[in-house]
Protein backbone atom coordinates (compact mmCIF):
# COMPACT_ATOMS: atom_id res chain seq x y z
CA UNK A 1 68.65 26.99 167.61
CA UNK A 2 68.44 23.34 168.10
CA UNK A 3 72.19 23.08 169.10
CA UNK A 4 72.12 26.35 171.00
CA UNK A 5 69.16 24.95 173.23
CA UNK A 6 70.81 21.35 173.89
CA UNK A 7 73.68 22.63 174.90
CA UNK A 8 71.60 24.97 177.11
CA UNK A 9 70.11 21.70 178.38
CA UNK A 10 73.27 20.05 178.57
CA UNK A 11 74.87 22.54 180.79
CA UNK A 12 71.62 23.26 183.41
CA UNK A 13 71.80 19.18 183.76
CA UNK A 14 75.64 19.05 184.92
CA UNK A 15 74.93 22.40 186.84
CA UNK A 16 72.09 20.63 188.49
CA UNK A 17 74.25 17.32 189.16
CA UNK A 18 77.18 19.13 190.67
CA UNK A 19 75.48 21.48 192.81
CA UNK A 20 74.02 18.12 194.42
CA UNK A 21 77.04 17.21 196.27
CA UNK A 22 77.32 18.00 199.94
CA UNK A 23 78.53 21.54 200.17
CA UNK A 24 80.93 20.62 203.26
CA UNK A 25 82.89 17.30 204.42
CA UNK A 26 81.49 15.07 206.83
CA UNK A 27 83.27 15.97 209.63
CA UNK A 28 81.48 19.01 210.89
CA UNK A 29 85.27 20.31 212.38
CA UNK A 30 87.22 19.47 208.85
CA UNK A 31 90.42 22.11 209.14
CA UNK A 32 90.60 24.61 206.69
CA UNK A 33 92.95 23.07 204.86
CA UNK A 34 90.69 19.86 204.69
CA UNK A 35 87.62 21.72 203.89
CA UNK A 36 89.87 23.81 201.04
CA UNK A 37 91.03 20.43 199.53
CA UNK A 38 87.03 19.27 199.37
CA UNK A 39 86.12 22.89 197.86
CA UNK A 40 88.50 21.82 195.37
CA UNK A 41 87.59 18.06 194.71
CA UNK A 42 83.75 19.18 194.05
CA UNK A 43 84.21 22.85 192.44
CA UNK A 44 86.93 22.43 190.42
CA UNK A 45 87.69 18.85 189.59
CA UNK A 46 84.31 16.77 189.95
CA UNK A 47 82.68 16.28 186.50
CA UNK A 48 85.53 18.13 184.90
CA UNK A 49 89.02 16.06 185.14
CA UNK A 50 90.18 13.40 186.59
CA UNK A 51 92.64 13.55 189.25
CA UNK A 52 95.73 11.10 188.52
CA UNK A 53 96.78 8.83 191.19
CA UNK A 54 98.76 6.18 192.11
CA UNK A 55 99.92 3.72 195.02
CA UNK A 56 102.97 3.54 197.60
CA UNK A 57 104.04 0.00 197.52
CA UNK A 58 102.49 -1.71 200.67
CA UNK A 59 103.46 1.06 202.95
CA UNK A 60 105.46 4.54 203.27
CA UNK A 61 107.21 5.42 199.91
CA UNK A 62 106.37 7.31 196.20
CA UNK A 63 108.16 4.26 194.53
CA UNK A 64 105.44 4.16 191.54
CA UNK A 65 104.95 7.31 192.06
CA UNK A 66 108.67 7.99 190.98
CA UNK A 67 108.76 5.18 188.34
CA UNK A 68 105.38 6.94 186.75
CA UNK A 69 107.83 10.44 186.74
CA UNK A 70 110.58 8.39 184.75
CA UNK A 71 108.34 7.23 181.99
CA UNK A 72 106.14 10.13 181.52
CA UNK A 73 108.01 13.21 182.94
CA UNK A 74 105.15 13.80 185.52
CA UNK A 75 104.17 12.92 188.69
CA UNK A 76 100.68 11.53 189.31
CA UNK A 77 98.71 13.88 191.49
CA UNK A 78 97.62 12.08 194.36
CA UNK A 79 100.00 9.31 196.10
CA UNK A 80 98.16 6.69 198.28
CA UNK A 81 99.96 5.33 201.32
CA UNK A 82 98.91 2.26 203.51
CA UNK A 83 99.39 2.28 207.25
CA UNK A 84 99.75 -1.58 206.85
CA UNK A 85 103.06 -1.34 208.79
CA UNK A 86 103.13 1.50 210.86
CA UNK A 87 103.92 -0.53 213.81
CA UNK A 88 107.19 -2.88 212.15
CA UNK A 89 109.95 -1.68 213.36
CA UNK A 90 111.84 -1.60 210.17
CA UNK A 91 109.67 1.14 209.02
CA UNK A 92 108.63 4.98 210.39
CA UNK A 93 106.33 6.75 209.19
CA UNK A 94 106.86 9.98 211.03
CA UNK A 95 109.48 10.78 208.17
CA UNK A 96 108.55 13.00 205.70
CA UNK A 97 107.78 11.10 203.09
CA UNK A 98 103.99 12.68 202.95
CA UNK A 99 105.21 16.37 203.86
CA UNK A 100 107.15 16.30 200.86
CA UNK A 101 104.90 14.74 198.46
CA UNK A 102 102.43 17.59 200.06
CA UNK A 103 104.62 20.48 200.15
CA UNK A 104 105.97 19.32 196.47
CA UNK A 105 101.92 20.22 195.33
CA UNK A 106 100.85 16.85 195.45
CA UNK A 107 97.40 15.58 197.12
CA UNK A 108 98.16 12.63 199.85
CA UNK A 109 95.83 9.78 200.16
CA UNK A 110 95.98 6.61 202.85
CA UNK A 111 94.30 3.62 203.60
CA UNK A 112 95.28 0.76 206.15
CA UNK A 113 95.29 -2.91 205.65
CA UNK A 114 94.80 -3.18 209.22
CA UNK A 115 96.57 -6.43 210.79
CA UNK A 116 94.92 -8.30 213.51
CA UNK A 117 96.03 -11.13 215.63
CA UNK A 118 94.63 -14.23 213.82
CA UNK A 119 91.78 -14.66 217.05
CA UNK A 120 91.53 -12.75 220.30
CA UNK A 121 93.30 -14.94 222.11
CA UNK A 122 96.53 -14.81 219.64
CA UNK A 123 97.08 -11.39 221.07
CA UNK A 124 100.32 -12.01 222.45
CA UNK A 125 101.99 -14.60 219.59
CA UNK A 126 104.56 -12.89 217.47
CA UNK A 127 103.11 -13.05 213.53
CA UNK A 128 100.03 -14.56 213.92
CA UNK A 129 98.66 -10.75 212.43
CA UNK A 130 96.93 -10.32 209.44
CA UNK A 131 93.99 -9.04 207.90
CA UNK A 132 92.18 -11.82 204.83
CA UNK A 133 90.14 -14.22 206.24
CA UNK A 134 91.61 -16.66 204.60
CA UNK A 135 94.81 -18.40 204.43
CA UNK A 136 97.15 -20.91 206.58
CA UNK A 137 96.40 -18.91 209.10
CA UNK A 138 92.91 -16.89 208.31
CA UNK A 139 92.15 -13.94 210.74
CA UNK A 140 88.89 -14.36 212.96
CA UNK A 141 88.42 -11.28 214.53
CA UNK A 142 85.15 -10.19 214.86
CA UNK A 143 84.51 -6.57 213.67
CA UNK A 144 81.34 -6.20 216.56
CA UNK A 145 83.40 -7.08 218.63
CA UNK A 146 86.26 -4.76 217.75
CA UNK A 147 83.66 -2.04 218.09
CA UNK A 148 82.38 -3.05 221.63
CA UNK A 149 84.10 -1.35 224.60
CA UNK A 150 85.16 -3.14 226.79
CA UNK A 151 85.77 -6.82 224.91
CA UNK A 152 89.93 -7.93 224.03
CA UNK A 153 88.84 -7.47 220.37
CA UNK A 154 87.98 -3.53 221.17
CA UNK A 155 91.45 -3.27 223.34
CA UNK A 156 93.63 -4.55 220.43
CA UNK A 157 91.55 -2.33 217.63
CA UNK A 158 91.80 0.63 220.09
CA UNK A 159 95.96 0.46 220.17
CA UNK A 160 96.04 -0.14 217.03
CA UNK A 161 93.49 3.40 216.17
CA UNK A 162 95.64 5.28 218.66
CA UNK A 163 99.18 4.19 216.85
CA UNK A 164 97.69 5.61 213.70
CA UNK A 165 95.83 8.37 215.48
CA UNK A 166 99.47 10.10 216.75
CA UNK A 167 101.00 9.72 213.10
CA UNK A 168 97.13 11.48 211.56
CA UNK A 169 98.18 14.37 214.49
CA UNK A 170 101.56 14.68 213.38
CA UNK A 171 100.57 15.20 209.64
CA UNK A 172 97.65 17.45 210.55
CA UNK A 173 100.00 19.54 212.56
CA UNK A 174 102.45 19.51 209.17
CA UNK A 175 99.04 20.48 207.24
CA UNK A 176 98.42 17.90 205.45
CA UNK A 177 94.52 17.39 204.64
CA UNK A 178 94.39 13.80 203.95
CA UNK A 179 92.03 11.42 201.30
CA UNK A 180 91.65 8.74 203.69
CA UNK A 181 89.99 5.36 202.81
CA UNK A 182 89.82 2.47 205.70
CA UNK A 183 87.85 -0.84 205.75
CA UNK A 184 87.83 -1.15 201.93
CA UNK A 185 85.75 -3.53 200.11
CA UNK A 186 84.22 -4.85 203.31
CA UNK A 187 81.14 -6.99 201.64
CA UNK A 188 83.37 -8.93 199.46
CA UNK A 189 84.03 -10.58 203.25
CA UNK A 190 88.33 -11.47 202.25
CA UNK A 191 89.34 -8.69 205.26
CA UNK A 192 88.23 -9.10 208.63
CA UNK A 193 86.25 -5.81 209.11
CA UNK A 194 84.00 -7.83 206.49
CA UNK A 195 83.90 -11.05 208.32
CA UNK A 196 80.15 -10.22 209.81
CA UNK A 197 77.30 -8.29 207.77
CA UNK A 198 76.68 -4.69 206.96
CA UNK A 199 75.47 -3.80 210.62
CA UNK A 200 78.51 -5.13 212.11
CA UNK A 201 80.67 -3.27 209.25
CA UNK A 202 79.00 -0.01 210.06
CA UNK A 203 79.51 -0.36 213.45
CA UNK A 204 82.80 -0.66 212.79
CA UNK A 205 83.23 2.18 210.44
CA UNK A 206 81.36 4.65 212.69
CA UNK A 207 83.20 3.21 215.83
CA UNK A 208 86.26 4.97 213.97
CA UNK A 209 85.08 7.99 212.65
CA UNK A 210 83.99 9.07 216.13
CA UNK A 211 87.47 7.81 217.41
CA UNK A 212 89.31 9.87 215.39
CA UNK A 213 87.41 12.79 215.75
CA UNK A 214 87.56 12.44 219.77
CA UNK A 215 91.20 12.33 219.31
CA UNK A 216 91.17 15.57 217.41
CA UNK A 217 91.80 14.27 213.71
CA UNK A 218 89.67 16.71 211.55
CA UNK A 219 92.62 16.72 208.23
CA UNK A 220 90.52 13.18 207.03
CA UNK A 221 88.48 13.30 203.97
CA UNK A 222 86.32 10.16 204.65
CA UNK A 223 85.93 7.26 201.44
CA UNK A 224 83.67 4.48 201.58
CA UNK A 225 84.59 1.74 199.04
CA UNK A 226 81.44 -0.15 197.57
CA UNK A 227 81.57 -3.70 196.13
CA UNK A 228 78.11 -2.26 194.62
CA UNK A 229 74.60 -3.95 195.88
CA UNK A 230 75.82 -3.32 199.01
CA UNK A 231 73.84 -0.53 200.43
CA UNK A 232 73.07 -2.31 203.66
CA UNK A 233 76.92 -1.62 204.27
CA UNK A 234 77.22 1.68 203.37
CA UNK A 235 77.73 3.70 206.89
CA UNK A 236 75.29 6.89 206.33
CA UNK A 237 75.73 10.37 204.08
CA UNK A 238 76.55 12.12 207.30
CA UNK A 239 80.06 10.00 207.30
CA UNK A 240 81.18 9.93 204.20
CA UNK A 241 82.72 12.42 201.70
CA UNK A 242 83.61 10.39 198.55
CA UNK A 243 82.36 6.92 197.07
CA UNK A 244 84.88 4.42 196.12
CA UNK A 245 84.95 1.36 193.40
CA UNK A 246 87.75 -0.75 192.86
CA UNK A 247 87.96 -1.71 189.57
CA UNK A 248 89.35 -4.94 188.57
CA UNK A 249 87.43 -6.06 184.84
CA UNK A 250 88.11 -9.50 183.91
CA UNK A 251 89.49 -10.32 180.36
CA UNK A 252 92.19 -7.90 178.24
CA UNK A 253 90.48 -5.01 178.06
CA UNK A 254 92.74 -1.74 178.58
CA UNK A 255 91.55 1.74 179.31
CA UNK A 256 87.99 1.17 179.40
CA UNK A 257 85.72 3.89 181.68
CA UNK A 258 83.85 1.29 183.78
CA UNK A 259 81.04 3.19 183.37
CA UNK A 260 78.26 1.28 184.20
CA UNK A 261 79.71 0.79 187.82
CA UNK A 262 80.52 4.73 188.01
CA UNK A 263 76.32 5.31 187.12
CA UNK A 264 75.49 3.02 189.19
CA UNK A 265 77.46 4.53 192.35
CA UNK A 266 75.83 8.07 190.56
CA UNK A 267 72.46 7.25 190.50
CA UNK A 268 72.32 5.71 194.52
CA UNK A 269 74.53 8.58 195.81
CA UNK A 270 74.09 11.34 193.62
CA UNK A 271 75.07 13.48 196.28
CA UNK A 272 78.89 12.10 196.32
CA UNK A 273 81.81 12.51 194.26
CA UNK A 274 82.60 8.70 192.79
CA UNK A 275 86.19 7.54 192.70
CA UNK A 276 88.59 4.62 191.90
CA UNK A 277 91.37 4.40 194.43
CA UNK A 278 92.42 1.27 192.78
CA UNK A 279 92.39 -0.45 189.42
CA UNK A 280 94.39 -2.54 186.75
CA UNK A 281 93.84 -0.75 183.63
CA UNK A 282 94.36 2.76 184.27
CA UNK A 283 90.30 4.14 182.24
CA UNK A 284 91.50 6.69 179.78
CA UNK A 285 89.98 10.19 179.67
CA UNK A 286 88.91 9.73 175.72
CA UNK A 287 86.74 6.67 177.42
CA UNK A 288 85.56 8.02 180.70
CA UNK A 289 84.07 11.66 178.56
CA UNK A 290 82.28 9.12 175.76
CA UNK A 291 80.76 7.09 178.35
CA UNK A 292 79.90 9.90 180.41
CA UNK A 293 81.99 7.74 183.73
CA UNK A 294 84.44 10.97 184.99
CA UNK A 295 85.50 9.65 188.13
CA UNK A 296 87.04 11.92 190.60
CA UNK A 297 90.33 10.13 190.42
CA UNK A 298 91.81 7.07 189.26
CA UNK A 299 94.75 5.16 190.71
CA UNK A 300 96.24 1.64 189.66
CA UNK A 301 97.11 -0.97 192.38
CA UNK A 302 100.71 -1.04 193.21
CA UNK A 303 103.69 -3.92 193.00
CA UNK A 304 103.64 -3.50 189.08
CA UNK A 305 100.57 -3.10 189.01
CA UNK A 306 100.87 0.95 187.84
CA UNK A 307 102.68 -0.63 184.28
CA UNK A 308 100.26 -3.68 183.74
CA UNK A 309 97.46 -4.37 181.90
CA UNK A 310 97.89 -1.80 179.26
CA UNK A 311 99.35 0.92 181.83
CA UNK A 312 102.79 0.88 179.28
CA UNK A 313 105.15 4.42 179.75
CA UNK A 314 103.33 5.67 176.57
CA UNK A 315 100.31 5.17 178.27
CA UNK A 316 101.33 6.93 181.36
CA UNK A 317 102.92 9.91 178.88
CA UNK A 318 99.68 10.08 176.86
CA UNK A 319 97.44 10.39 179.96
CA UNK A 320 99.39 12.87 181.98
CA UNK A 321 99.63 14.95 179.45
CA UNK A 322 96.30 15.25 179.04
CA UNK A 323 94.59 18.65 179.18
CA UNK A 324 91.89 17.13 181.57
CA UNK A 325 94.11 14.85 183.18
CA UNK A 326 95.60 16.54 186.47
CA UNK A 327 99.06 15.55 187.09
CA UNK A 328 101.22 16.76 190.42
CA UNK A 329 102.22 20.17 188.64
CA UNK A 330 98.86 20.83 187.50
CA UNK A 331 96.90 20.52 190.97
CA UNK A 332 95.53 23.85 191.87
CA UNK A 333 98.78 25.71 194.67
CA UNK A 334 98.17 26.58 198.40
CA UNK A 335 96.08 23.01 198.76
């Protein structure tokens, strides 16, 4: 009886936990194919699997994505792209590099090192851009500033939003909901959306999100990336769908859960699903169910980063074949 009763227990506390994350994304207008891929995320996957993911290399491609295939015989389920140079000319993103990842059952994901001239006045000189604050040549733009009508800082972010805003319209017209993480790990202050304090940040942040949505973008599922203590950062519930940690431990440990940054993220947003878009050591799903950490998804950091620390192709063979690990061919059709 004692058994029967704690698992009894066991199960009203997950039910409980689950059925505290926001029912709907934050974008009041999500698509339906947005609002089906959330449906998903929290019904289906939250607190049950993890979601396996993995980076493009800097830009536009499934390179890991492909080298992960060749040493495990899966794909990873989610691929992350970075807008970092959608506006080189040696590059297009209006291939269809994400339609076929999408149409091939796969989730897409994107963030955006975004680069800014080095100062406002640097507008106009050729490769002064960049995004660290640090450096030979360290970017100083202010992210206020950026946010501000009507200052040169908000007419260079603003062409830079609306050359991403027409490739987000051509994927949303291909139907492509999207897991889409910008100004990532803004309190560590290295990136320039950083460079201020949390006011300025969320200024920022919001500044965007109302952008995109005035433009008509409604395929973005929204992630905020915590550096944890950092709450006077964090942009508001009403913006957010998922809660982000990138997870870099020190030393040689492989595979471990991170757990006591996942309950931490838990126990100040318990109504979010808690993820880690980027990582060395890939946790393992034997470590994140002891510990009780199952983030949403996990994805290692790219430019061999997907086969380091510990991430070897029997690794990679192990964990996709996991029954509670969701590769490519497992995530659920029609998303």
């Amino acid at each position: 009886m004692k058994t029967y009763a704690y698992i009894i227990l066991l199960f009203g506390l997950t039910a409980s936990a689950h059925a505290q994350i926001d029912i709907s994304p934050a974008d009041p207008d999500a698509n339906e194919a947005t609002r089906a891929l959330y449906t998903y995320l929290k019904d289906e996957v939250w607190g049950k699997q993890v979601l396996s993911g993995c980076q493009a290399e800097w830009n536009y491609n499934t390179n890991d994505a492909e080298k992960i295939k060749s040493a495990s015989g899966k794909y990873p389920a989610i691929n992350v792209f970075d807008f970092q140079h959608f506006d080189q000319t040696w590059i297009s993103y209006r291939t269809n590099t994400a339609k076929s990842w999408h149409d091939a059952g796969g989730i897409v994901g994107f963030m955006w090192h975004i680069h800014m001239p080095s100062n406002a006045f640097a507008e106009h000189k050729s490769g002064w851009e960049g995004f660290y604050t640090y450096g030979s040549i360290p970017c100083h733009i202010s992210p206020s500033k950026a946010a501000t009508d009507g200052t040169i800082e908000n007419r260079i972010f603003k062409k830079k939003l609306d050359g991403v805003v027409s490739l987000l319209q051509l994927y949303q017209r291909q139907g492509i909901p999207i897991l889409w993480r910008p100004l990532h790990e803004a309190s560590g202050k290295w990136f320039w959306w950083g460079s201020e304090d949390g006011a300025a940040y969320k200024q920022l942040y919001i500044y965007m999100f109302d952008y995109f949505r005035a433009s008509g973008i409604h395929n973005l599922l929204w992630i905020w990336t915590s550096e944890l203590n950092d709450e006077d950062w964090y942009p508001g519930d009403e913006y957010v769908d998922i809660i982000a940690r990138d997870g870099y431990p020190s030393g040689n440990r492989t595979h471990i859960s991170q757990s006591a940054d996942f309950k931490k993220l838990q126990k100040t947003h318990p109504n979010k699903m808690i993820a880690m878009p980027e990582c060395n050591s890939v946790p393992s799903w034997d470590n994140m169910e002891k510990d009780g950490a199952r983030w949403l998804f996990v994805a290692p950091w790219c430019g061999g980063g997907a086969f380091d620390h510990g991430n070897t192709n029997d690794f990679w063979k192990s964990f996709l074949n996991n029954d509670h690990v969701i590769s490519r061919d497992k995530v659920r059709k029609g998303l």
